[in-house]
C-alpha atoms as a PDB file:
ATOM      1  CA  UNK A   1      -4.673   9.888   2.443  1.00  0.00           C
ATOM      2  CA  UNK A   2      -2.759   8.811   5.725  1.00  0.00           C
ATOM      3  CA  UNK A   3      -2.982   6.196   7.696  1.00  0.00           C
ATOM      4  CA  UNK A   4      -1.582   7.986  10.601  1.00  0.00           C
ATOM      5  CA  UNK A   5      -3.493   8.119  14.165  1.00  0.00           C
ATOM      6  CA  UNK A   6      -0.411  10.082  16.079  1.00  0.00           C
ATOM      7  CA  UNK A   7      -2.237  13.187  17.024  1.00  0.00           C
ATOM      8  CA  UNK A   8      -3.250  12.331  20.685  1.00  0.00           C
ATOM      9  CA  UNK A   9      -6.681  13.013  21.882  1.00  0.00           C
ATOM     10  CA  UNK A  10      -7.498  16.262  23.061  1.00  0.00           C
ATOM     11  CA  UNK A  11      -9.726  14.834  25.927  1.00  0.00           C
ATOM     12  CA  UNK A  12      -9.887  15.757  29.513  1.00  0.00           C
ATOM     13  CA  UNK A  13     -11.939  12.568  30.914  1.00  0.00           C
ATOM     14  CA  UNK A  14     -15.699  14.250  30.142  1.00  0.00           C
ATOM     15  CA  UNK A  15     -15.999  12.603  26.567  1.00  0.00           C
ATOM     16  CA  UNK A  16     -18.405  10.042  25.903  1.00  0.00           C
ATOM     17  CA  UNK A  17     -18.372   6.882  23.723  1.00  0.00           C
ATOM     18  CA  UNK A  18     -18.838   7.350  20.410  1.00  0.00           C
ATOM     19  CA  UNK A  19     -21.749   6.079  18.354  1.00  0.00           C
ATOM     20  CA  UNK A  20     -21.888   2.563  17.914  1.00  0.00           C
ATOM     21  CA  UNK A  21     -21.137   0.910  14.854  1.00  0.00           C
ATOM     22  CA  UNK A  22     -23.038  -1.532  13.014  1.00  0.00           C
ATOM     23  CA  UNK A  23     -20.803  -3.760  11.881  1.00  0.00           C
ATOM     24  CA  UNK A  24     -16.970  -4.221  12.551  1.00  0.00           C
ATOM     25  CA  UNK A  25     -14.594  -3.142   9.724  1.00  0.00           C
ATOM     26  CA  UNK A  26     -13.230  -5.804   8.026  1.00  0.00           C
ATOM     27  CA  UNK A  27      -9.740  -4.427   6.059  1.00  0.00           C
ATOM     28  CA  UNK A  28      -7.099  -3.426   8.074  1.00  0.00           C
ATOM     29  CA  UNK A  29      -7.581   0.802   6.233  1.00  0.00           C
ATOM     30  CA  UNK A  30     -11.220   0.261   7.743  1.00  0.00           C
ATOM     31  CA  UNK A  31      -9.875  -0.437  11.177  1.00  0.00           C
ATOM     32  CA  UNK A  32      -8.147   2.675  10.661  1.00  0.00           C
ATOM     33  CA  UNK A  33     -10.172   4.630   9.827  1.00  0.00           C
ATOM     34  CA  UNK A  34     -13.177   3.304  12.413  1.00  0.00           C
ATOM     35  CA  UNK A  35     -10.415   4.279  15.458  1.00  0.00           C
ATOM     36  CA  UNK A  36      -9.716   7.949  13.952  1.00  0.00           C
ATOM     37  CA  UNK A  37     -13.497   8.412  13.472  1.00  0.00           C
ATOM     38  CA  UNK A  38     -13.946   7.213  17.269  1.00  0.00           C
ATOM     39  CA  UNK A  39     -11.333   9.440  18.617  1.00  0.00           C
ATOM     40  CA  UNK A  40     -12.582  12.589  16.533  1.00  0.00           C
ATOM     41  CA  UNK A  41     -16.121  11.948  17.832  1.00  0.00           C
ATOM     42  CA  UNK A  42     -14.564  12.039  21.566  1.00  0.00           C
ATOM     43  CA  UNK A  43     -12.843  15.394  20.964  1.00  0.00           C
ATOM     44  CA  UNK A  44     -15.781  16.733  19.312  1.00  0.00           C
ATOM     45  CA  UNK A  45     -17.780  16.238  22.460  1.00  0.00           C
ATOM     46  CA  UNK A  46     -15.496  17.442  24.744  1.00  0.00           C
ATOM     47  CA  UNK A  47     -15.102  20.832  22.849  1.00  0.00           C
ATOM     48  CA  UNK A  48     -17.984  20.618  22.565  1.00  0.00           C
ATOM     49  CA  UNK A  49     -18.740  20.370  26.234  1.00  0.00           C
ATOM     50  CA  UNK A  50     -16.092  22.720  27.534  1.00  0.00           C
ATOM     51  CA  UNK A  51     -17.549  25.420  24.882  1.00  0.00           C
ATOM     52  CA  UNK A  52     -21.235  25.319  24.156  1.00  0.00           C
ATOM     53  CA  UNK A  53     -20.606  28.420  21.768  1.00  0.00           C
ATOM     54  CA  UNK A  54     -18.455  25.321  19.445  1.00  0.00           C
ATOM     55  CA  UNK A  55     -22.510  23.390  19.290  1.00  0.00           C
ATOM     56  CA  UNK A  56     -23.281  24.757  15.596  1.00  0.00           C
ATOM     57  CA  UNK A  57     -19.595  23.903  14.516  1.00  0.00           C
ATOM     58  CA  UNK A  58     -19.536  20.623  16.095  1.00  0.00           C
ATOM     59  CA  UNK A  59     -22.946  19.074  14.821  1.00  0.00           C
ATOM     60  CA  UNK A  60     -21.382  20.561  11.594  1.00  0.00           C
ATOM     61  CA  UNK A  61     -18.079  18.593  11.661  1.00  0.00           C
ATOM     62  CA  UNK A  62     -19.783  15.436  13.515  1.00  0.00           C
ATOM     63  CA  UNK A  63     -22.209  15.000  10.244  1.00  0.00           C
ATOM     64  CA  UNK A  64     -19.341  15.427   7.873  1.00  0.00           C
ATOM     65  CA  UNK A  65     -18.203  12.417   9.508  1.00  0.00           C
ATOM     66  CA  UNK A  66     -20.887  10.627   9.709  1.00  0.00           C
ATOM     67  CA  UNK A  67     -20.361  10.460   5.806  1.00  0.00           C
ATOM     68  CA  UNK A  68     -17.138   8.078   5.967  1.00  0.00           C
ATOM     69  CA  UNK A  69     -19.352   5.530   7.617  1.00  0.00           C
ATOM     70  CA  UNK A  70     -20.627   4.645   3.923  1.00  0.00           C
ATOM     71  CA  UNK A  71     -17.719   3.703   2.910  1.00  0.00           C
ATOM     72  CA  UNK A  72     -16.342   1.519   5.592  1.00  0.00           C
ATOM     73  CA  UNK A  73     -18.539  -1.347   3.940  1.00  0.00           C
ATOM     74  CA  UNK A  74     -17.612  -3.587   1.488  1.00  0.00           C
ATOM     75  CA  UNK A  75     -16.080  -2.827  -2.041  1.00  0.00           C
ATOM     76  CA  UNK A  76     -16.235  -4.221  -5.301  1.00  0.00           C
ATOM     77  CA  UNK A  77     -13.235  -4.649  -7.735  1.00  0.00           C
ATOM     78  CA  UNK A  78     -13.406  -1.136  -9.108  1.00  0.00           C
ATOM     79  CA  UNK A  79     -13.347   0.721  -6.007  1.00  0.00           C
ATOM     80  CA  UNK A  80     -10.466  -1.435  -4.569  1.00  0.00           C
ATOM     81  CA  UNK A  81      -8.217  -0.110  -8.097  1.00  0.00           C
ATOM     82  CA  UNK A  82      -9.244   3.071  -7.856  1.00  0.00           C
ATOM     83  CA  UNK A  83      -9.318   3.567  -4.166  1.00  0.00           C
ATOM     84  CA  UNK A  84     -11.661   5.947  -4.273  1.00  0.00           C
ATOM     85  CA  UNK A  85     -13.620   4.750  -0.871  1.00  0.00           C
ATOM     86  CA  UNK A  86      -9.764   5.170   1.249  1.00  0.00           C
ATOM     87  CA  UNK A  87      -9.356   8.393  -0.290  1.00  0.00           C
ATOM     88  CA  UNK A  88     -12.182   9.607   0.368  1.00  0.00           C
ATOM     89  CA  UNK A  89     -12.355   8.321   3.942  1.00  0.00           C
ATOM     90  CA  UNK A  90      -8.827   9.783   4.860  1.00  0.00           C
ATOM     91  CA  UNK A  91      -9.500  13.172   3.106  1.00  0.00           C
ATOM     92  CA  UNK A  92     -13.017  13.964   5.101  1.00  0.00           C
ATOM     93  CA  UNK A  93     -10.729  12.383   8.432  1.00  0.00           C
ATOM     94  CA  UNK A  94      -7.930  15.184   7.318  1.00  0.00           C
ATOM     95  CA  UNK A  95     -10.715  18.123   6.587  1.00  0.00           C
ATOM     96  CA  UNK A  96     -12.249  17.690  10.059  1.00  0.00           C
ATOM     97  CA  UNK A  97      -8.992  17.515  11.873  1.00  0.00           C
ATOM     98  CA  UNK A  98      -8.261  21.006   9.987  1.00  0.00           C
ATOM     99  CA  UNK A  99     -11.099  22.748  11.489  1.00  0.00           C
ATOM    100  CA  UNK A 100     -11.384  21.457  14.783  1.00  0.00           C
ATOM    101  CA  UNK A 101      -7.969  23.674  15.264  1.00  0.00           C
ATOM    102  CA  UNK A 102     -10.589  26.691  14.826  1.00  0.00           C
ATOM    103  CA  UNK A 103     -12.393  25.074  18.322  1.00  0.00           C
ATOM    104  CA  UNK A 104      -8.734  24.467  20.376  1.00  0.00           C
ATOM    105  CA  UNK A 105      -7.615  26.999  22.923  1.00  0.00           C
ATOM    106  CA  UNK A 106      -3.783  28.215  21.917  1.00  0.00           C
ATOM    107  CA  UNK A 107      -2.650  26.119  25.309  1.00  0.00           C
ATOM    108  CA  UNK A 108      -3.739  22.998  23.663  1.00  0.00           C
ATOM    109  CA  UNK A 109      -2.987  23.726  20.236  1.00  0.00           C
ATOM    110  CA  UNK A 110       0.692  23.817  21.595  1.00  0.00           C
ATOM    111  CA  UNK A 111       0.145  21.281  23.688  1.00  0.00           C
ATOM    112  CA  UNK A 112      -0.681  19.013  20.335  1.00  0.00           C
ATOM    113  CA  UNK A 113       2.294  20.227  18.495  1.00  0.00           C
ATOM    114  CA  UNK A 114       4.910  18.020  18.764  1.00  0.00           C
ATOM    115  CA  UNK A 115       2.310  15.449  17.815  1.00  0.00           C
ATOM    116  CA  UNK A 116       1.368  17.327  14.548  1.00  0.00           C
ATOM    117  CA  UNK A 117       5.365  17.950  13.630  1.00  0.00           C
ATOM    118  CA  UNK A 118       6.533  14.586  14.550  1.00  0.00           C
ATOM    119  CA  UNK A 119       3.493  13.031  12.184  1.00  0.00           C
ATOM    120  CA  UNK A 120       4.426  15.389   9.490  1.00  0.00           C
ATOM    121  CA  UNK A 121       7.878  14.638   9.567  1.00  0.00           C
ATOM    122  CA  UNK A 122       7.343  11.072   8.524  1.00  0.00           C
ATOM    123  CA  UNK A 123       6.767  13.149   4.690  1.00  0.00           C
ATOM    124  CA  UNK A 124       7.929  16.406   4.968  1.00  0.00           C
ATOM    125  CA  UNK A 125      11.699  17.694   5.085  1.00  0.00           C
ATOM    126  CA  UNK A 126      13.223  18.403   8.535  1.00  0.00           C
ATOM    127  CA  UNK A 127      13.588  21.997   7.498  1.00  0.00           C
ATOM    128  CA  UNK A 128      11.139  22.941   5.699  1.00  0.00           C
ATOM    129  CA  UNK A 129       9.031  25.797   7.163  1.00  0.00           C
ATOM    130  CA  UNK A 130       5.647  24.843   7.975  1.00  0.00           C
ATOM    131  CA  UNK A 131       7.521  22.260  10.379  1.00  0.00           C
ATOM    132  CA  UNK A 132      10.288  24.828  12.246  1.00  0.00           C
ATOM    133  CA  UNK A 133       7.829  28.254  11.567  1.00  0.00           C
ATOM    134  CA  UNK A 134       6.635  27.816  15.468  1.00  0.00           C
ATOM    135  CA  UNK A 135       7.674  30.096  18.815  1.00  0.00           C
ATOM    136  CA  UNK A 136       5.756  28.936  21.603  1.00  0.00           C
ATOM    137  CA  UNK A 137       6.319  31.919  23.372  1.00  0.00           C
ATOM    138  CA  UNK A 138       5.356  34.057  20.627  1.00  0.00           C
ATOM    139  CA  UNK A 139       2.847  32.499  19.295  1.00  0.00           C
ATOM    140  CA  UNK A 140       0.462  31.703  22.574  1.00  0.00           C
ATOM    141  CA  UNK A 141       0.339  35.903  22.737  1.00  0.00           C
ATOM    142  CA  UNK A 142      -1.271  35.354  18.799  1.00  0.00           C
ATOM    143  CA  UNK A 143      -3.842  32.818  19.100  1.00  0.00           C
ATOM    144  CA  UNK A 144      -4.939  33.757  15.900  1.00  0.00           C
ATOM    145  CA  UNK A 145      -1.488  33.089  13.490  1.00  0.00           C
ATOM    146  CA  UNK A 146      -0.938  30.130  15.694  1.00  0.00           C
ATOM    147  CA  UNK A 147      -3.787  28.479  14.139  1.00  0.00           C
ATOM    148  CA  UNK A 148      -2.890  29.639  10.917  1.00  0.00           C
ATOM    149  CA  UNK A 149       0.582  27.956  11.150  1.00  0.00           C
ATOM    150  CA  UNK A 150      -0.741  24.903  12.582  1.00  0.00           C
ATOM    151  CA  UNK A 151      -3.797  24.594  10.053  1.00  0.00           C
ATOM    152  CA  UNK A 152      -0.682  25.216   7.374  1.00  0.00           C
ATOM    153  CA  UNK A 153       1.313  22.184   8.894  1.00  0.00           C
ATOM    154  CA  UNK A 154      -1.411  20.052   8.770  1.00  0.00           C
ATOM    155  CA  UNK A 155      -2.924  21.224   5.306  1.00  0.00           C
ATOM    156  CA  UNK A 156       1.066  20.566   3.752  1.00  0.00           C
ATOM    157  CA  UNK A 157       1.245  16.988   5.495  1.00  0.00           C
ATOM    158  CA  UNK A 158      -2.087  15.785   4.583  1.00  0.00           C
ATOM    159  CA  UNK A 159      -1.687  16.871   0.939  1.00  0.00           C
ATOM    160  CA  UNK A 160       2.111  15.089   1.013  1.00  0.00           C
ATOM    161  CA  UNK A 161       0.816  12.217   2.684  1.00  0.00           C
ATOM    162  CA  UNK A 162      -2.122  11.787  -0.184  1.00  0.00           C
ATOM    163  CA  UNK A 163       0.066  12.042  -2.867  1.00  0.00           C
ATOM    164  CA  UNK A 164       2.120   9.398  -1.629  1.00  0.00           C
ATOM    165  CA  UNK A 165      -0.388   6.916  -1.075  1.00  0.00           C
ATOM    166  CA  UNK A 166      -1.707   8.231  -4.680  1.00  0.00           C
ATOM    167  CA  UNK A 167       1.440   6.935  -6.015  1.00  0.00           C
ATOM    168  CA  UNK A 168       1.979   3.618  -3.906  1.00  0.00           C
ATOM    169  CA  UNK A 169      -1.917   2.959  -5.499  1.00  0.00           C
ATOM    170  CA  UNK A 170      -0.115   3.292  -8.824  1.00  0.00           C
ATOM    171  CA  UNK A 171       2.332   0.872  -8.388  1.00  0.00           C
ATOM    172  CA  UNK A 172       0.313  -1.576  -7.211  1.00  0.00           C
ATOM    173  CA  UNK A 173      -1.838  -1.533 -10.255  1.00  0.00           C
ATOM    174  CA  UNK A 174       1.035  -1.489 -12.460  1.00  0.00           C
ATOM    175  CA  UNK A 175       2.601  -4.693 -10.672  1.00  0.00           C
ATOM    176  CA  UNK A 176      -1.096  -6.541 -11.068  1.00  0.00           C
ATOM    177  CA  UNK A 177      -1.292  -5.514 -13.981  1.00  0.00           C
ATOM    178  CA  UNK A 178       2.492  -6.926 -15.056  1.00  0.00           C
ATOM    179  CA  UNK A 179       1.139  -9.882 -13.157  1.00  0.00           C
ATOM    180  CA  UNK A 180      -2.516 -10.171 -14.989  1.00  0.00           C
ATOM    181  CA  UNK A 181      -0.466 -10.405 -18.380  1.00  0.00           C
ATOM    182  CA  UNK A 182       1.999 -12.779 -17.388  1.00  0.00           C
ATOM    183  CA  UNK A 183       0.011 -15.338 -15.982  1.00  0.00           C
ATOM    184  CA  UNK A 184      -2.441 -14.905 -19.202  1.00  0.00           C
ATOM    185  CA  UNK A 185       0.902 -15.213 -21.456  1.00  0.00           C
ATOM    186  CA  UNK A 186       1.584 -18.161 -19.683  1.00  0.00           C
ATOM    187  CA  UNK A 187      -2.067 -19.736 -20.012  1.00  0.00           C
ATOM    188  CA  UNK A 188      -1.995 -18.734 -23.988  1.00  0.00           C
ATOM    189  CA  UNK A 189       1.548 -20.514 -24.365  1.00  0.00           C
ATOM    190  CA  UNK A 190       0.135 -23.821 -22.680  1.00  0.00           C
ATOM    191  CA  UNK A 191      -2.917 -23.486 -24.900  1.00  0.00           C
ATOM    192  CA  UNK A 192      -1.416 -22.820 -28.178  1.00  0.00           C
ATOM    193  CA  UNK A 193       1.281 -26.134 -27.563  1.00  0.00           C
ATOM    194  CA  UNK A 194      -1.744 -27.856 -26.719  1.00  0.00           C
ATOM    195  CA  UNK A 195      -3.525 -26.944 -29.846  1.00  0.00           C
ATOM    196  CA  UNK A 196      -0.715 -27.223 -31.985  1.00  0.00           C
ATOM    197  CA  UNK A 197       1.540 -30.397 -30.641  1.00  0.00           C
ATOM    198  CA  UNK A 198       3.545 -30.522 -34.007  1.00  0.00           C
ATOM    199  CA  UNK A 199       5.394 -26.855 -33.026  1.00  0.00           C
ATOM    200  CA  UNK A 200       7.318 -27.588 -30.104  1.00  0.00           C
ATOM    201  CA  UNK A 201       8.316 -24.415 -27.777  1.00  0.00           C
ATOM    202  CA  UNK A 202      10.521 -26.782 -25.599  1.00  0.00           C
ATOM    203  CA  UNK A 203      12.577 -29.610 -27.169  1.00  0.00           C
ATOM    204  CA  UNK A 204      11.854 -32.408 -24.474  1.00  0.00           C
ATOM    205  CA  UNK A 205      14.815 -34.483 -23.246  1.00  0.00           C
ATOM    206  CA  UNK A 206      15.808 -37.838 -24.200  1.00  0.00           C
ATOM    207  CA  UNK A 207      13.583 -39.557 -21.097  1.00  0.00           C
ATOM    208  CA  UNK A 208      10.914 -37.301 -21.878  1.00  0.00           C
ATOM    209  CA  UNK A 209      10.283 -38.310 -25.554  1.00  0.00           C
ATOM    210  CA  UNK A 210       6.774 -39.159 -25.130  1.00  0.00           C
ATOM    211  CA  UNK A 211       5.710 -36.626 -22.821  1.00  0.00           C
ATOM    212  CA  UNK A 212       3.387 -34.236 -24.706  1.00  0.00           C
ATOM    213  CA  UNK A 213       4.937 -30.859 -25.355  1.00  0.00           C
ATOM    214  CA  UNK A 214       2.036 -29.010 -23.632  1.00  0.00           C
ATOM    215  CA  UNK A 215       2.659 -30.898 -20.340  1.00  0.00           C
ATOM    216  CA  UNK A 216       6.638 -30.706 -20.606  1.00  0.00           C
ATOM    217  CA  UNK A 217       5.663 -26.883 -20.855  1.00  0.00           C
ATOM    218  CA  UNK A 218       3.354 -26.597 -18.029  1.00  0.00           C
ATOM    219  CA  UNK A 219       5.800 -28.600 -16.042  1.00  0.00           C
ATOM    220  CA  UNK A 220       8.585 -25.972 -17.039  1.00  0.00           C
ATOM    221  CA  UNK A 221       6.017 -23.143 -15.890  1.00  0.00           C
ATOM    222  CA  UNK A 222       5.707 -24.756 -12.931  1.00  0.00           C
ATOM    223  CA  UNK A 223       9.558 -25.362 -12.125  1.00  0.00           C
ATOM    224  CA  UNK A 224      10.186 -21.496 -12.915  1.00  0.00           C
ATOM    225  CA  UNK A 225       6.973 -20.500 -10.505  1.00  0.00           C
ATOM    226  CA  UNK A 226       9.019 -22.430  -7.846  1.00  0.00           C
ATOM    227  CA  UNK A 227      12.499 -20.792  -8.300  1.00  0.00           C
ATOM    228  CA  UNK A 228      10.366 -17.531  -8.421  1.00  0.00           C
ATOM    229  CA  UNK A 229       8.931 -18.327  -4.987  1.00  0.00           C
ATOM    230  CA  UNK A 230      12.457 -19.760  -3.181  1.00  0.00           C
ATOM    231  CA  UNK A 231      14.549 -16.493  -4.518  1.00  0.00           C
ATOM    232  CA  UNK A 232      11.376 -14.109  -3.318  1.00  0.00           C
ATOM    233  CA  UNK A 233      10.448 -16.015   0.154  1.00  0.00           C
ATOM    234  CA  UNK A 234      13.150 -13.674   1.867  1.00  0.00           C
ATOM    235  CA  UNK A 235      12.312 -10.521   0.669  1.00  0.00           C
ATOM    236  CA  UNK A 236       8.201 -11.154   1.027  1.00  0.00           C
ATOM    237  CA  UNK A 237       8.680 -12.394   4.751  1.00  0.00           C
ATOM    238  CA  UNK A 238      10.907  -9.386   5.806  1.00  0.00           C
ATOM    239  CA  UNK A 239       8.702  -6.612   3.861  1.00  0.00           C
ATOM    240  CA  UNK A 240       6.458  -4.053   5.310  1.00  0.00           C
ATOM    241  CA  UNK A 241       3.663  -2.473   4.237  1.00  0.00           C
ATOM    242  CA  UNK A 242       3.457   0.436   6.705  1.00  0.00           C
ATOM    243  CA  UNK A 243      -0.223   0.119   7.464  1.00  0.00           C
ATOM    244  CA  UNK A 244      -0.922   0.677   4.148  1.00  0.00           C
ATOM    245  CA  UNK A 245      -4.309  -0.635   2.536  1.00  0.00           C
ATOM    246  CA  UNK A 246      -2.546  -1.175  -0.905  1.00  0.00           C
ATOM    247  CA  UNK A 247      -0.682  -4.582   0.512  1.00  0.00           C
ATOM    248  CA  UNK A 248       2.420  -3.646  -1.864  1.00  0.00           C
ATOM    249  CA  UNK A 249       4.525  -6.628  -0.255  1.00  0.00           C
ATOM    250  CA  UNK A 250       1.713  -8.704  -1.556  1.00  0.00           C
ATOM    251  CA  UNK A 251       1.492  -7.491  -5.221  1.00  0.00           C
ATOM    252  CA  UNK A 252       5.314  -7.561  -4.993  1.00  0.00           C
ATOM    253  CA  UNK A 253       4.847 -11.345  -4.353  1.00  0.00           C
ATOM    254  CA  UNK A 254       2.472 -12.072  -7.125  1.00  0.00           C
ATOM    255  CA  UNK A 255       4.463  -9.975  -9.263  1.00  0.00           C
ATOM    256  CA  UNK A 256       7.589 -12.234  -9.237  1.00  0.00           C
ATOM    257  CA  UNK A 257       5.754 -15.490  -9.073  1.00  0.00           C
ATOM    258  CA  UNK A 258       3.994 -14.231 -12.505  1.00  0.00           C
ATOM    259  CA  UNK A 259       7.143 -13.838 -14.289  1.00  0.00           C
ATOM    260  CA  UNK A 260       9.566 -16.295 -13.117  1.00  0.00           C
ATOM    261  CA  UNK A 261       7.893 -18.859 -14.762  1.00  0.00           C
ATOM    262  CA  UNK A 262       8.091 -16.665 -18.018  1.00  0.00           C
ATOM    263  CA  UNK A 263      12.025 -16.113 -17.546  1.00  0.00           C
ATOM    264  CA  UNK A 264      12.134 -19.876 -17.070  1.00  0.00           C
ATOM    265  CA  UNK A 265      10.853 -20.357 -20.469  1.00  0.00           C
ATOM    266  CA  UNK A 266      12.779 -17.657 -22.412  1.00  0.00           C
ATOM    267  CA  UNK A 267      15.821 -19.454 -20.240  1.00  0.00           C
ATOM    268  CA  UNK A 268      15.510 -22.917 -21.820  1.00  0.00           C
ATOM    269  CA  UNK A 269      14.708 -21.531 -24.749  1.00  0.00           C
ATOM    270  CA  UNK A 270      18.324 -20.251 -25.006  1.00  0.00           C
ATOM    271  CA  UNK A 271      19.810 -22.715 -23.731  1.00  0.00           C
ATOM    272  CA  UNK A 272      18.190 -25.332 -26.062  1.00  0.00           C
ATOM    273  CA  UNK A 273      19.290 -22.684 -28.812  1.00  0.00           C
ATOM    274  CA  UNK A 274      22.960 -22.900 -27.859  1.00  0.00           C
ATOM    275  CA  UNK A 275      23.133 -19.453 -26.735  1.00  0.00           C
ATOM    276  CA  UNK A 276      24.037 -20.379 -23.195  1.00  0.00           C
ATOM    277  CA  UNK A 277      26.682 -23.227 -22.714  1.00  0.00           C
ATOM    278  CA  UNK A 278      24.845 -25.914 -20.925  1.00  0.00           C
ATOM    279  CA  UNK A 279      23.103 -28.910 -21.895  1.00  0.00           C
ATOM    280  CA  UNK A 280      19.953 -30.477 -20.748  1.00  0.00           C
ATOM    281  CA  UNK A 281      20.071 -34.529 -21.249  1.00  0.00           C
ATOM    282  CA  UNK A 282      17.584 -35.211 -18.688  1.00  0.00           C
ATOM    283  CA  UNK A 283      14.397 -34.061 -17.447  1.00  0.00           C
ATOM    284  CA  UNK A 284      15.389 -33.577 -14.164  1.00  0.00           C
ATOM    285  CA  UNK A 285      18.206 -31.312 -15.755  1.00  0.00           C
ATOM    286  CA  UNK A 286      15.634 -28.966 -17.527  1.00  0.00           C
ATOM    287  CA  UNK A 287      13.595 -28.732 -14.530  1.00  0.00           C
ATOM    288  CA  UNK A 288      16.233 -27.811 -12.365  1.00  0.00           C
ATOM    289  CA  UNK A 289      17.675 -25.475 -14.970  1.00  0.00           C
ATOM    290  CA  UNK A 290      13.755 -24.012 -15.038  1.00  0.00           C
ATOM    291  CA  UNK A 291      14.282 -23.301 -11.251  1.00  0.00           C
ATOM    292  CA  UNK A 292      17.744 -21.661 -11.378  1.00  0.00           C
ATOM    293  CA  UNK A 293      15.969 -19.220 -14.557  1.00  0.00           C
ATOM    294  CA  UNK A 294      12.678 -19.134 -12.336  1.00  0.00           C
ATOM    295  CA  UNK A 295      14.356 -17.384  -9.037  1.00  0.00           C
ATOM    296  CA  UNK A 296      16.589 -15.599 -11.677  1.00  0.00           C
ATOM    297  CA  UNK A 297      13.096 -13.353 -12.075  1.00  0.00           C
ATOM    298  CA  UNK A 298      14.986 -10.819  -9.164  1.00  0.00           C
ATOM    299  CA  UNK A 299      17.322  -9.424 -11.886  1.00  0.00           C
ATOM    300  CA  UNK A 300      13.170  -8.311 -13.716  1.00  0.00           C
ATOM    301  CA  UNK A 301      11.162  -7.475 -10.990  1.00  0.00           C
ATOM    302  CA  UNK A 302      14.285  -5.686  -9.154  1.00  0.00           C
ATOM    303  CA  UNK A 303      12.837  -2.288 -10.329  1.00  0.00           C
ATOM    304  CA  UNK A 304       9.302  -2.517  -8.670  1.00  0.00           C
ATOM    305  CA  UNK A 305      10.896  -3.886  -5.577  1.00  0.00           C
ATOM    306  CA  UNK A 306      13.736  -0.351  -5.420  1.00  0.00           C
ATOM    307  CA  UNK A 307      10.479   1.702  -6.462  1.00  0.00           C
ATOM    308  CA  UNK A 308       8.222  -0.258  -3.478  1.00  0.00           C
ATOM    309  CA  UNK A 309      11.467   0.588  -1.084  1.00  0.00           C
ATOM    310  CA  UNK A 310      11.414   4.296  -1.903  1.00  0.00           C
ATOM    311  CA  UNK A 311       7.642   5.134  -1.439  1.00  0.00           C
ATOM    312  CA  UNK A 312       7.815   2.578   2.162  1.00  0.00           C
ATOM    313  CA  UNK A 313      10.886   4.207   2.940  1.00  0.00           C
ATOM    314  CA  UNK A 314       8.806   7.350   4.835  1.00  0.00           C
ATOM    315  CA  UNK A 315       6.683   5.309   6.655  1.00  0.00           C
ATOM    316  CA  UNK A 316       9.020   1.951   7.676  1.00  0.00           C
ATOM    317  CA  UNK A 317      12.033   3.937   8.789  1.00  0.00           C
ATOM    318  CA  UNK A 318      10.519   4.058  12.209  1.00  0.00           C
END
């Protein structure tokens, strides 16, 4: 899958407007994908129109199409995990762009090159060969490799650019899922103090003797959830996504608000255990310390946030 529109229209003023759409897309991948369909439709008519031999070819390619508009509706939980509905979208968007190089004259497949390389060089190394295989001069006098080469280019960058967006899916169902079983952790903990008032997770300050344990907990929880938020606020307002429909800056968010609260806990715990030399007299004290543990959830969730820079790094370096 990419989200990439770079490759510039091949049209010459004669196109018309693509078919209207029903209903505007509502995710950002939608948008997408609804202005790559719209510009393939207006190169389709205009080979179409400067070639009426392309006709078969071009009703051909214009109903594979067709079959992304199912998809630009609304999805349920499933599809959004799986990500079935982008995939498939960007794939058919990739397979038509491959054969409409069989319909372009050698002129314009040159023309179109330095749009194709500089797109593929967002995921592909600067020298690898499908990028520097390419002779203009040469290879207008063989119409026939040249759109070999360039169908090779663009088959090698759309395959890179799925599996990246294959694994940047991944991650973000790991994070939510690291998320999903923190914040239930954190639910259970409150639940079982409730239940069982005489077993004390926290041992509540000297102001705080009549507080029940649960609450002094939840309050805790809470403390740690806004450390987590203060220490992440930088990172999550400087982030970028790329265009991506995965919102990884998001799940990075959620991510370290779900466990900050959870280091905040494990935290006290040791402090209140005399492993850490600090005392808590006050509850004011053992909320604040629940902060300082809360925004220390950077040193945890560093990893997904180095493996969230890596996969961006192809797309935000530009």
């Amino acid at each position: 899958m990419s989200t990439d529109t770079t490759a510039p229209p091949a049209g010459t003023g004669r196109e018309t407007a693509p078919p209207a759409t029903t209903s505007i897309p509502e995710a950002v991948w939608q948008v997408r994908v609804r202005t790559k369909l719209d510009d393939l439709y207006q190169q389709l008519r205009d080979l179409e129109s400067r070639d009426g031999a392309n006709a078969v070819r071009v009703g051909e390619l214009r109903a594979q199409l067709s079959r992304v508009e199912s998809v630009l509706g609304r999805s349920n939980v499933i599809d959004w995990l799986r990500g079935g509905n982008v995939e498939y979208a960007w794939q058919t968007v990739h397979a038509v762009e491959r054969a409409m190089v069989e319909l372009r004259s050698p002129e314009e497949l040159l023309g179109l090159l330095p749009a194709y390389q500089a797109a593929a060089g967002r995921y592909l190394a600067t020298d690898d060969k499908v990028l520097t295989a390419f002779d203009p001069t040469a290879d207008q006098a063989q119409p026939a490799l040249l759109r070999a080469k360039v169908q090779a280019l663009l088959l090698r960058y759309h395959t890179e650019s799925d599996e990246f967006n294959e694994s940047v899916r991944r991650l973000r169902n790991r994070m939510l899922g690291l998320s999903v079983f923190a914040l239930v952790a954190e639910t259970l903990m409150v639940l079982v103090q409730w239940s069982s008032p005489d077993l004390q997770l926290l041992k509540p300050p000297t102001d705080a003797a009549g507080v029940p344990a649960w609450r002094l907990l939840f309050f805790v929880l809470i403390a740690g959830a806004l450390g987590a938020f203060i220490s992440a606020l930088p990172s999550m307002i400087t982030s970028r996504s790329g265009g991506l429909p995965y919102r990884l800056p998001f799940q990075q968010g959620l991510l370290k608000l779900a466990i900050g609260p959870l280091v905040a806990v494990v935290g006290i715990m040791l402090v209140i255990g005399g492993l850490v030399e600090t005392t808590v007299n006050s509850t004011a004290a053992l909320l604040g310390v629940a902060i300082v543990f809360g925004a220390g959830q950077q040193a945890v969730t560093a990893f997904a946030d180095r493996r969230a820079s890596e996969l961006l790094s192809p797309i935000t370096k530009s």
